[in-house]
Protein backbone atom coordinates (compact mmCIF):
# COMPACT_ATOMS: atom_id res chain seq x y z
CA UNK A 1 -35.35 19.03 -22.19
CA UNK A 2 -34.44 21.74 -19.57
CA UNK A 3 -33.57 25.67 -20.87
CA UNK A 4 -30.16 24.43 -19.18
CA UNK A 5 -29.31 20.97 -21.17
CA UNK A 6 -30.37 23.21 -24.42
CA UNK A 7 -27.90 25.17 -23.88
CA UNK A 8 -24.81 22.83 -23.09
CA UNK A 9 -26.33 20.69 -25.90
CA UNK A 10 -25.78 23.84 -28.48
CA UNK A 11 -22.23 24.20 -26.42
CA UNK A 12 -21.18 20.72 -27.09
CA UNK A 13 -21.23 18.48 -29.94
CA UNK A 14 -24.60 19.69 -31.54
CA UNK A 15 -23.05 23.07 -32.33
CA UNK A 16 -22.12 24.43 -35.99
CA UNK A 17 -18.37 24.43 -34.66
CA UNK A 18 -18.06 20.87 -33.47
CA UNK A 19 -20.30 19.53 -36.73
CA UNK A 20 -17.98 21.43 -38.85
CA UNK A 21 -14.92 19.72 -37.01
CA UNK A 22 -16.90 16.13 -37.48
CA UNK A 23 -17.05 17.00 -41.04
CA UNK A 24 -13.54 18.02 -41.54
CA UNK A 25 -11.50 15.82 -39.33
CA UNK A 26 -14.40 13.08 -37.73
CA UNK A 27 -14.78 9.77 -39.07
CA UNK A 28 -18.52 10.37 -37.26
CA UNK A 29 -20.67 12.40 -34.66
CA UNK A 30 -21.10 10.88 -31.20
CA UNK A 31 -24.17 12.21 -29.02
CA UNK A 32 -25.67 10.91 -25.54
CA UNK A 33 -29.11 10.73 -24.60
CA UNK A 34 -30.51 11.79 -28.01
CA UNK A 35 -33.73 11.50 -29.29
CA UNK A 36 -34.52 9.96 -32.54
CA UNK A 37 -35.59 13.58 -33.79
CA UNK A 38 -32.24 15.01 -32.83
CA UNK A 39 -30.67 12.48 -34.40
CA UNK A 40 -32.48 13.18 -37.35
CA UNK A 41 -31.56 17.06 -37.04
CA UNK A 42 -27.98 16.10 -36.56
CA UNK A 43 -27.96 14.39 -39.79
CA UNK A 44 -29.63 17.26 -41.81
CA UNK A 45 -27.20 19.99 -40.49
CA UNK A 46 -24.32 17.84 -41.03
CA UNK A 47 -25.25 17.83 -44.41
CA UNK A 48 -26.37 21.39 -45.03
CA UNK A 49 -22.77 22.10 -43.61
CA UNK A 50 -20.75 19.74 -46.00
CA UNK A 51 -23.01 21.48 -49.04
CA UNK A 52 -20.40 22.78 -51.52
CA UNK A 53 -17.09 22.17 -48.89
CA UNK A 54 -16.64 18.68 -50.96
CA UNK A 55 -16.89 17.02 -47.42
CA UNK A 56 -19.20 14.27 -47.81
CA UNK A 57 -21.87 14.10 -44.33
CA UNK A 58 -22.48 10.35 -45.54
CA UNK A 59 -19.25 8.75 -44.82
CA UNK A 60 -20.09 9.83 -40.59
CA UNK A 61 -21.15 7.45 -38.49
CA UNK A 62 -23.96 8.11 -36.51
CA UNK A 63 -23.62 7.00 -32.88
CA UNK A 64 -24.93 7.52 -29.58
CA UNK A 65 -25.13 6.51 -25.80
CA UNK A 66 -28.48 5.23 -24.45
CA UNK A 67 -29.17 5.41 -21.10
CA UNK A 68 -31.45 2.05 -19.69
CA UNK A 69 -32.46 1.12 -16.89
CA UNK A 70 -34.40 -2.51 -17.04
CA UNK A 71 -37.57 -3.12 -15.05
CA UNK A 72 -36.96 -4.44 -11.66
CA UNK A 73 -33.86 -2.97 -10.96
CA UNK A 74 -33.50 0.44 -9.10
CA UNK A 75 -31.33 2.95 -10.76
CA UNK A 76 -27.96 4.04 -8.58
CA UNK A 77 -27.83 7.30 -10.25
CA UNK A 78 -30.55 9.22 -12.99
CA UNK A 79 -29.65 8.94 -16.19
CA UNK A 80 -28.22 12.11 -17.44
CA UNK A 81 -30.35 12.21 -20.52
CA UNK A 82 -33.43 10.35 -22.07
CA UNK A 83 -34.25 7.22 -20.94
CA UNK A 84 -34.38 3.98 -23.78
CA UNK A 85 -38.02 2.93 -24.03
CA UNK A 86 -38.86 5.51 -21.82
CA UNK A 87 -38.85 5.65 -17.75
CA UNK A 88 -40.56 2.08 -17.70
CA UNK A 89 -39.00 0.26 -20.08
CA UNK A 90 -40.58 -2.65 -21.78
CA UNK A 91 -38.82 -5.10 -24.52
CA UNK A 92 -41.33 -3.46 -27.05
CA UNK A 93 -40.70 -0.05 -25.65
CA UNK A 94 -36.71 -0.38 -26.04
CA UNK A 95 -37.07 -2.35 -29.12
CA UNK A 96 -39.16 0.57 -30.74
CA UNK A 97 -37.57 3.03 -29.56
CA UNK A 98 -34.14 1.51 -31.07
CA UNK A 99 -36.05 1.42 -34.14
CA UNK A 100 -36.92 5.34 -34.31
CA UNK A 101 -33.38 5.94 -33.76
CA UNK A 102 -32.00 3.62 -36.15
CA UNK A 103 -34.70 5.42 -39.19
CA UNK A 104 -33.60 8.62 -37.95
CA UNK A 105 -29.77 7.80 -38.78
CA UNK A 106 -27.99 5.69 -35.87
CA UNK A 107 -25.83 3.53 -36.65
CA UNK A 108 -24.25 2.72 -33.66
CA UNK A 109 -25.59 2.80 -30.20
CA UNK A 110 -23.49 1.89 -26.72
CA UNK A 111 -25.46 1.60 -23.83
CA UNK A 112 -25.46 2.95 -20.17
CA UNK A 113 -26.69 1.33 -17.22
CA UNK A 114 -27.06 3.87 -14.61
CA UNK A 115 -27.04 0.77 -11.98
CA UNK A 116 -25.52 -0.58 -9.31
CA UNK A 117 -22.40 -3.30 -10.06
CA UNK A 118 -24.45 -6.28 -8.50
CA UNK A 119 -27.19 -5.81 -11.01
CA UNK A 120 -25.38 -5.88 -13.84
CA UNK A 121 -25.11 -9.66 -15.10
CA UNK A 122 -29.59 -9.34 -14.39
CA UNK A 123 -29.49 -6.06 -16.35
CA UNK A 124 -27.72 -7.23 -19.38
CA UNK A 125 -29.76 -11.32 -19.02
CA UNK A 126 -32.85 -9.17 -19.27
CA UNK A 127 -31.42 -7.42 -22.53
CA UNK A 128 -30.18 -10.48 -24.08
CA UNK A 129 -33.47 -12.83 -23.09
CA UNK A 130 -35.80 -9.67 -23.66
CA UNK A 131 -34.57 -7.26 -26.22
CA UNK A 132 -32.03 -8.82 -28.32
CA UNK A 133 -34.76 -11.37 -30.18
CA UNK A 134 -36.93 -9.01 -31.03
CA UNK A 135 -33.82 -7.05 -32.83
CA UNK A 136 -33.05 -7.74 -36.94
């Protein structure tokens, strides 16, 4: 990650402030792009924040965005964080990578497809005849 995404990441919802406000007011924490070691991070200072404020960092739900762009289709615009399974994405590559992020705390994850409109009934076959099976 780039000195410049570091810093909007500490700007935006990875911040003390905008835990804190996840904590007090959030029914969870929301990121995009995330790594399953930020996730992780998230988790822990979510925690070390709610520490003696009788909030309680277990009732959040995890959740993310996760940018994916299957094999065989050309991506209309760069995803605007980490790539699911990596930038060539295999069933086993998105499947493990899901699994990292679900260990590391997610509980929820939406996904992107930085794609073009016409490819979007392939994109989403290949998910469901590729990925989905190989998810419990």
């Amino acid at each position: 990650m780039d000195r410049a995404a570091r810093r909007l990441r500490r700007a935006a919802g990875h911040c003390d402030a905008a835990l804190r406000r996840a904590l007090r007011f959030g029914d969870g924490w929301y990121g995009t792009g995330v790594s399953a070691a930020e996730i992780t991070g998230v988790g822990r200072r979510l925690r070390e924040l709610a520490d003696g404020t009788g909030e309680d960092a277990g009732r959040l739900t995890i959740a993310a965005a996760a940018f994916l762009t299957p094999p065989g289709i050309a991506a209309a615009a760069p995803p605007p964080g980490r790539p699911l399974g990596g930038s060539a994405p295999s069933p086993a590559s998105v499947v493990d990578d899901l699994g990292r992020l679900a260990q590391a705390g997610l509980t929820i994850c939406t996904m992107w497809l930085p794609i073009a409109a016409e490819h979007v009934d392939k994109a989403t076959e290949w998910i469901a005849d590729k990925v989905m099976p190989q998810l419990n």
